[in-house]
Protein backbone atom coordinates (compact mmCIF):
# COMPACT_ATOMS: atom_id res chain seq x y z
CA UNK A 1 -46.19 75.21 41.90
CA UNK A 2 -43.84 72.76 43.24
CA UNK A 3 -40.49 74.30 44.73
CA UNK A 4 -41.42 77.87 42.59
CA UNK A 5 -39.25 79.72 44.90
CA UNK A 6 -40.53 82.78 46.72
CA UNK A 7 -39.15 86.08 48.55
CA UNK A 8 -40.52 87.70 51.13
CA UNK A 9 -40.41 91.81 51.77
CA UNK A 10 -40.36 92.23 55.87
CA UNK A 11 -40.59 95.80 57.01
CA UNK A 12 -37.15 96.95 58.88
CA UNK A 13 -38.73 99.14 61.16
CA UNK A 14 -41.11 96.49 62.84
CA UNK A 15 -40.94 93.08 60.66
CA UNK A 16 -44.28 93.39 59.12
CA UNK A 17 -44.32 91.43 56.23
CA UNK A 18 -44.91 94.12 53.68
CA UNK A 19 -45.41 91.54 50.37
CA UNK A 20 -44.76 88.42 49.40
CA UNK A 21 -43.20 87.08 45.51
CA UNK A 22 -43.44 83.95 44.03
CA UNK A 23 -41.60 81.92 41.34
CA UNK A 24 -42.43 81.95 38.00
CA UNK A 25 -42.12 78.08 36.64
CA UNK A 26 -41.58 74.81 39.13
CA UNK A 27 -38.45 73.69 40.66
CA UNK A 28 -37.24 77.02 39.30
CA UNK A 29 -35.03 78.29 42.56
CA UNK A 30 -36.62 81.58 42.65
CA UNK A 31 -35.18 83.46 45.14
CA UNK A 32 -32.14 81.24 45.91
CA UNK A 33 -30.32 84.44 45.66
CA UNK A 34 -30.74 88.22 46.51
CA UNK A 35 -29.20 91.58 46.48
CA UNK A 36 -29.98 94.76 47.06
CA UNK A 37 -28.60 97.41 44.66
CA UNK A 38 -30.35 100.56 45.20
CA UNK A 39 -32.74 102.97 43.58
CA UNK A 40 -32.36 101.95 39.86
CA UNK A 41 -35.46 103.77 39.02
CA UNK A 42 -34.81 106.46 40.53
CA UNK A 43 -38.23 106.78 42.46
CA UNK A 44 -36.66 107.50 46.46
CA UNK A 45 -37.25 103.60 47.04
CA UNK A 46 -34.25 101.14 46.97
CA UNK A 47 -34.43 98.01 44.69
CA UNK A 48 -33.32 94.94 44.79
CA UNK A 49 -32.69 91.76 42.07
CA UNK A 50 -33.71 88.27 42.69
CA UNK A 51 -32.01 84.88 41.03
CA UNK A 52 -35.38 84.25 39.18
CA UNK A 53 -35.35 81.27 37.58
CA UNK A 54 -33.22 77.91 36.92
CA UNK A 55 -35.19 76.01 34.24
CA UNK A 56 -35.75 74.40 31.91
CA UNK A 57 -31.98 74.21 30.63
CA UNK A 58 -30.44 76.22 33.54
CA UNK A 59 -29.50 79.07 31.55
CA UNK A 60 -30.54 81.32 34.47
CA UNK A 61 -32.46 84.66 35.09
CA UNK A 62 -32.16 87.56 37.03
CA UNK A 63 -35.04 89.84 38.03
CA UNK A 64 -34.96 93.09 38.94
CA UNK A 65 -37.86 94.98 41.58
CA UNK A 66 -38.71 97.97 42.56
CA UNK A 67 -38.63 98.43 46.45
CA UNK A 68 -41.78 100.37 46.76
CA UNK A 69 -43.86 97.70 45.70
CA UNK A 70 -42.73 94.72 44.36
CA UNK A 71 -43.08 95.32 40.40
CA UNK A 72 -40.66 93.98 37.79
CA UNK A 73 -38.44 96.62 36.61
CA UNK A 74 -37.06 94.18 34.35
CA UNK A 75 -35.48 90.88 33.66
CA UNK A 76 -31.98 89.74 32.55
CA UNK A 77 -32.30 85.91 30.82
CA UNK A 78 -29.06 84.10 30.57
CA UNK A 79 -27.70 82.84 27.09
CA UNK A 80 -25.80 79.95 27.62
CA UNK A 81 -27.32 76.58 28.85
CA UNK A 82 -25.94 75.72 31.50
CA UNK A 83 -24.40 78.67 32.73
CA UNK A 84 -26.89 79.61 35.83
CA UNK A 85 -26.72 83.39 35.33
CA UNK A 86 -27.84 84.76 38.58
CA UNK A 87 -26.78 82.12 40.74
CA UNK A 88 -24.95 84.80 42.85
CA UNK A 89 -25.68 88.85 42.85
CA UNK A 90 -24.09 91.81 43.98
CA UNK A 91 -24.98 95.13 44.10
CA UNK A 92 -21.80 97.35 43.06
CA UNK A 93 -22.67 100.79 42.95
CA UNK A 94 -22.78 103.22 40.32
CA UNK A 95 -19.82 102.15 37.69
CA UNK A 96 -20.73 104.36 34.62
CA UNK A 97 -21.18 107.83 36.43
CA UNK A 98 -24.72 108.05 35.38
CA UNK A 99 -26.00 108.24 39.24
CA UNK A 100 -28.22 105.34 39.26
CA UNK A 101 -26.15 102.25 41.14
CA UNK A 102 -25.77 99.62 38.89
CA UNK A 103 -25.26 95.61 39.76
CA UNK A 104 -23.01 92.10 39.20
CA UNK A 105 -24.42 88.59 38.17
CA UNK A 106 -22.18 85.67 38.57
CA UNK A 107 -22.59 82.77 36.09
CA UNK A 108 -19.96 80.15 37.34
CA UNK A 109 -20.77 77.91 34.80
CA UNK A 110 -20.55 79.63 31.53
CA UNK A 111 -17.65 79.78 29.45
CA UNK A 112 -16.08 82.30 27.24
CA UNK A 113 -16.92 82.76 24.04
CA UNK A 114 -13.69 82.16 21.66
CA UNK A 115 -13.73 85.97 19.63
CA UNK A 116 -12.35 84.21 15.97
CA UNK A 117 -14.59 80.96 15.84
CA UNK A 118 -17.50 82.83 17.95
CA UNK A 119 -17.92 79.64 19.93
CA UNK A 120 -17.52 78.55 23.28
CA UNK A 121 -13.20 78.39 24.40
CA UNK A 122 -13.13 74.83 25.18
CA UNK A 123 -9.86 75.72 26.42
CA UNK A 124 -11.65 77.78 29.23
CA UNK A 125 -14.68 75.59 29.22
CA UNK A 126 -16.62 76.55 32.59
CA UNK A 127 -14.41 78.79 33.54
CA UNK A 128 -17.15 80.90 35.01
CA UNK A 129 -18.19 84.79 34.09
CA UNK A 130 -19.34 87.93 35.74
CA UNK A 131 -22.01 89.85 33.63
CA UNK A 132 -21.72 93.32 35.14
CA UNK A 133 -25.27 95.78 33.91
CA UNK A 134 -26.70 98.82 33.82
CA UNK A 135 -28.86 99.63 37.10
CA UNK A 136 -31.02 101.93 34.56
CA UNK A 137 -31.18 100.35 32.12
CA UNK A 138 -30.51 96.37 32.61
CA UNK A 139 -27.94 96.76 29.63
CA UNK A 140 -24.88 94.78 29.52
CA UNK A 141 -21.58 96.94 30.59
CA UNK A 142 -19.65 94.39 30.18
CA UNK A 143 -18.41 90.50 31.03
CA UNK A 144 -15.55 89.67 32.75
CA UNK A 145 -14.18 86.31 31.27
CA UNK A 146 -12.67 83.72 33.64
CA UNK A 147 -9.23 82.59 32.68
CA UNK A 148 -8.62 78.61 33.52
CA UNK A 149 -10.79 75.50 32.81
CA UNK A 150 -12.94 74.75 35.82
CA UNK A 151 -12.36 77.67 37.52
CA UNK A 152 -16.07 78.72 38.27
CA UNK A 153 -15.41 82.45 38.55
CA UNK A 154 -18.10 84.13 39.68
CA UNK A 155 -19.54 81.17 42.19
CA UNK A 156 -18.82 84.29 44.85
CA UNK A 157 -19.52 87.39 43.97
CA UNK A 158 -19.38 91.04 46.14
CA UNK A 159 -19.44 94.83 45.85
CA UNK A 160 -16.31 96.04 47.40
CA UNK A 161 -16.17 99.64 47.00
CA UNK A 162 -13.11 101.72 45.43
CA UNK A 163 -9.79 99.76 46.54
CA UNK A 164 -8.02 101.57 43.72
CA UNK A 165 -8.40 104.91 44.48
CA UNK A 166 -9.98 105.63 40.99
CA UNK A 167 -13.59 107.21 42.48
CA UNK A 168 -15.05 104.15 41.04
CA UNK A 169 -16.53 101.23 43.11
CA UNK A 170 -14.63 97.80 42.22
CA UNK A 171 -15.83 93.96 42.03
CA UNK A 172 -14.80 90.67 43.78
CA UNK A 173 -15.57 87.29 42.66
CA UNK A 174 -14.43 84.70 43.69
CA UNK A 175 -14.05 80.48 43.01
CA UNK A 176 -13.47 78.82 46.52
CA UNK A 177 -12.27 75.27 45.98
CA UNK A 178 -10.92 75.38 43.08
CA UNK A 179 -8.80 73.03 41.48
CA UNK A 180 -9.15 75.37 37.80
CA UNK A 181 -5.33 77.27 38.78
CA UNK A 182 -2.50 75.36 38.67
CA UNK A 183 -4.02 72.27 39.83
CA UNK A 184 -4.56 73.04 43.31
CA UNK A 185 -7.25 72.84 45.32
CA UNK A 186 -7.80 76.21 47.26
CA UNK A 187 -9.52 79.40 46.59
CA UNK A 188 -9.05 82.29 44.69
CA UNK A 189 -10.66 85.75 44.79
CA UNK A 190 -10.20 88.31 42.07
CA UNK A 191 -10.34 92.16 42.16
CA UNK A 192 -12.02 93.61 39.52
CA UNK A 193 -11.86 97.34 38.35
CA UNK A 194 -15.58 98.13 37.87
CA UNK A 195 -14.69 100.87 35.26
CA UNK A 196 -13.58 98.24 32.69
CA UNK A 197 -13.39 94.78 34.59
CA UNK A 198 -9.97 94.59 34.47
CA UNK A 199 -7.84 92.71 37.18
CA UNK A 200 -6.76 95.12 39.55
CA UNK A 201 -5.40 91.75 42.31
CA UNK A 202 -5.42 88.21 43.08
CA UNK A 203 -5.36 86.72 46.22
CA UNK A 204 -4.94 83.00 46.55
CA UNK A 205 -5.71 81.21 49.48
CA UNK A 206 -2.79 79.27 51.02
CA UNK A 207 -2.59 75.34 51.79
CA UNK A 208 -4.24 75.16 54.30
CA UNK A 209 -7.13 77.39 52.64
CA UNK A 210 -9.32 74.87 51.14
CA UNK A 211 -11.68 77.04 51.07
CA UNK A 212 -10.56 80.77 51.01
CA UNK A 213 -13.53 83.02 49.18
CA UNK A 214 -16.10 81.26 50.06
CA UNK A 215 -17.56 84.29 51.37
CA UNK A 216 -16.21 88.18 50.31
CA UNK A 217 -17.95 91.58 52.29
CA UNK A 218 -16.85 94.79 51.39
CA UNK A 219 -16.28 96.94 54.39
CA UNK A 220 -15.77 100.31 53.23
CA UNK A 221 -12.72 102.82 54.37
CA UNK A 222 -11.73 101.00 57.95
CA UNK A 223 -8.31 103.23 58.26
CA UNK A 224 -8.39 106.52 56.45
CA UNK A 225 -6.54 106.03 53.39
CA UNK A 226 -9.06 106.55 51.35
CA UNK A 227 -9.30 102.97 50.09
CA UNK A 228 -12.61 99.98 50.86
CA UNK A 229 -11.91 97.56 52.72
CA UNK A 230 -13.14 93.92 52.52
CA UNK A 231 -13.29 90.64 54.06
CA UNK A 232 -12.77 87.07 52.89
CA UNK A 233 -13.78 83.76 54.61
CA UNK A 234 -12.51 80.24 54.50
CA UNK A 235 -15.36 78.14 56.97
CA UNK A 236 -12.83 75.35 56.35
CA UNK A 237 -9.25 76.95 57.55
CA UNK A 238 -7.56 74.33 59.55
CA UNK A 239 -4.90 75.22 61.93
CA UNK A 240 -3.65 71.67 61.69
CA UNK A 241 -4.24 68.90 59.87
CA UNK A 242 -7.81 67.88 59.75
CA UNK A 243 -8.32 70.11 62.50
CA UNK A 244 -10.57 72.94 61.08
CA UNK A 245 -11.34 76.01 62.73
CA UNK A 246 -12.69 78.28 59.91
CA UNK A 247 -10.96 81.90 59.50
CA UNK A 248 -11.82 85.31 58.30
CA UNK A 249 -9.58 87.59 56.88
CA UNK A 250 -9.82 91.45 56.68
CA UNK A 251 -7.72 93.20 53.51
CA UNK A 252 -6.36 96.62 52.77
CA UNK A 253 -7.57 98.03 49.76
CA UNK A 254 -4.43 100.05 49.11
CA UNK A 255 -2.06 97.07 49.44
CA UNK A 256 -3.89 94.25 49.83
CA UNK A 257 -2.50 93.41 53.58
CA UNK A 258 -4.18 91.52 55.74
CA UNK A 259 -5.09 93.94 58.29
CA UNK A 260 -7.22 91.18 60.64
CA UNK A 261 -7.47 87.65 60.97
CA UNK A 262 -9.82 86.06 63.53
CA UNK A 263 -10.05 82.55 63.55
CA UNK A 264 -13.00 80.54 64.90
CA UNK A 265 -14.40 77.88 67.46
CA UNK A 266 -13.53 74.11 66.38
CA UNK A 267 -15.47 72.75 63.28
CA UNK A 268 -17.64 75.94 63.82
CA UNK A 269 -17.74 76.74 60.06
CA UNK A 270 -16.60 80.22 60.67
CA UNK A 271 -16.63 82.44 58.12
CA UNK A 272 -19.69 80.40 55.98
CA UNK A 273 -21.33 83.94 55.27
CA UNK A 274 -20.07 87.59 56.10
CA UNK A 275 -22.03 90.77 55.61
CA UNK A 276 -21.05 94.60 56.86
CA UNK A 277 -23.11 96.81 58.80
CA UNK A 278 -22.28 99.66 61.62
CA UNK A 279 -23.72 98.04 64.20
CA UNK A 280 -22.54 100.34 67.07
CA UNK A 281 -23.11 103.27 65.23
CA UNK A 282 -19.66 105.01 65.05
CA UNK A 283 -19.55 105.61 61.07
CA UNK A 284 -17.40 102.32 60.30
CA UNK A 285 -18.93 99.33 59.08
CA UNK A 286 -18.55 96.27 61.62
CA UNK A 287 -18.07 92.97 60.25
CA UNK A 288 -21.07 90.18 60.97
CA UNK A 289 -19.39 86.44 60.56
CA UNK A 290 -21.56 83.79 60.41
CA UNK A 291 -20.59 79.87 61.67
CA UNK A 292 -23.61 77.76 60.92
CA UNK A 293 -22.15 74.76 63.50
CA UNK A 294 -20.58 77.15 65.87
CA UNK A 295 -21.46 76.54 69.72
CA UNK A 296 -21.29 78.76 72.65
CA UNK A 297 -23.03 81.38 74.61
CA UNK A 298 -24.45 84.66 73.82
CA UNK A 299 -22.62 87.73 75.15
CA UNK A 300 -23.20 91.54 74.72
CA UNK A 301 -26.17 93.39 75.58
């Protein structure tokens, strides 16, 4: 089938492709998202959930597989047309206490559902949602509703660990670009509480961040407080006017300081993508910054 979508299961130990899945329908996008989100089935293998499907009225799908061997676990269709459930993914740990980790789907393009006419809130109208499940069971925990027309919430979407000290891992989604608040064109991210999904912070990018949440990483407890870290990137930061550097951000999660900033090379994109991982092996998650037009030379080992 024409642009199906597929994902491919490399081994980590020595790249050996282990299996290979394909879409289900044509031009469906299978694939054009992934997360991992642990053992759901509780069978010693992590899992992961795919974006796995787009068409035919773009209502979106999420899949979930086992790790071991590729099976469906099970599948999560979207409701609203239009709304492109799955078009980001995050794996968020387990929010309900019932040891199996459980997962995030961002559907920027849905809108809330008005709770007296039981319609869609025009006066929100693709505001964007988070649909936050059950890792055992697929079932809906709970959506968390965007709150201004345009807005796109959930266009980035990350598991950030506990920033508020409650022993339960929290959410960040984010709308980068965004003209949906106040009219202004710079991006928001938005702290969830993954107990109930309610707003724990919002951090706003400032003028010059026309692009601040593009990409969120959480980073886990960097200083000792007790508290996750994260990361947020802007690939479009300028330190002067049309001059545009790209910038990443690190944030406390028990004040919301920015603890870092490291800018990038010159119309490097830094920042496009971020991920975490303790690359030197000391116990602390490193941060890994992607710049897909950055320049220069190697250095390290």
């Amino acid at each position: 089938m024409e642009w199906a979508g597929s994902v491919s299961v490399f081994s980590g130990r020595n790249g050996v492709l282990l299996y290979r899945l394909s879409g289900f329908e044509e031009f469906g996008q299978f694939g054009g998202a992934i997360a991992a989100v642990g053992d759901v089935n509780s069978n010693g293998f992590d899992d992961f959930v795919v974006m796995g499907g787009m068409v035919p009225d773009a209502r979106g799908r999420a899949v979930v597989y086992d790790g071991f061997n590729g099976r469906v676990i099970y599948a999560i269709q979207g409701t609203q047309r239009s709304g492109m459930l799955g078009m980001t993914l995050a794996g968020i740990g387990d929010i309900n206490g019932d040891n199996v980790p459980d997962f995030a789907l961002g559907a920027p393009y849905e809108s809330p559902i008005d709770p007296l006419l039981g319609n869609l809130d025009f006066e929100r109208w693709l505001s964007g949602r988070v649909h936050v499940h059950s890792g055992k069971t697929g079932e809906l925990l709970y959506v968390i509703n965007g709150e201004y027309r345009t807005g796109f919430l959930g266009t980035v979407l990350a598991g950030v660990g506990d920033v508020n000290g409650d022993g339960v891992p929290d959410i960040a989604a984010g709308n980068s670009d965004s003209w949906g608040v106040e009219g202004l064109q710079r991006g928001f991210v938005r702290i969830f509480s993954g107990t109930d999904g309610s707003l724990i912070r919002l951090l706003a990018g400032g003028e010059k961040n026309y692009a601040f949440g593009w990409s969120v990483t959480g980073l886990g407890d960097l200083n000792g407080d007790g508290r996750a870290e994260f990361a947020i990137g802007d690939p479009y930061f300028e330190v002067f006017d049309n001059v545009s550097v790209g910038r990443v951000e690190v944030f406390s999660g028990s004040n919301f300081s920015v603890l870092k900033s490291v800018d990038g090379l010159l119309n490097s994109r830094f920042g496009l993508a971020l991920a975490g991982s303790d690359v030197n092996n000391d116990g602390l998650l490193d941060l890994v910054v992607g710049a897909d037009e950055g320049g220069g030379n190697p250095t390290g080992p």
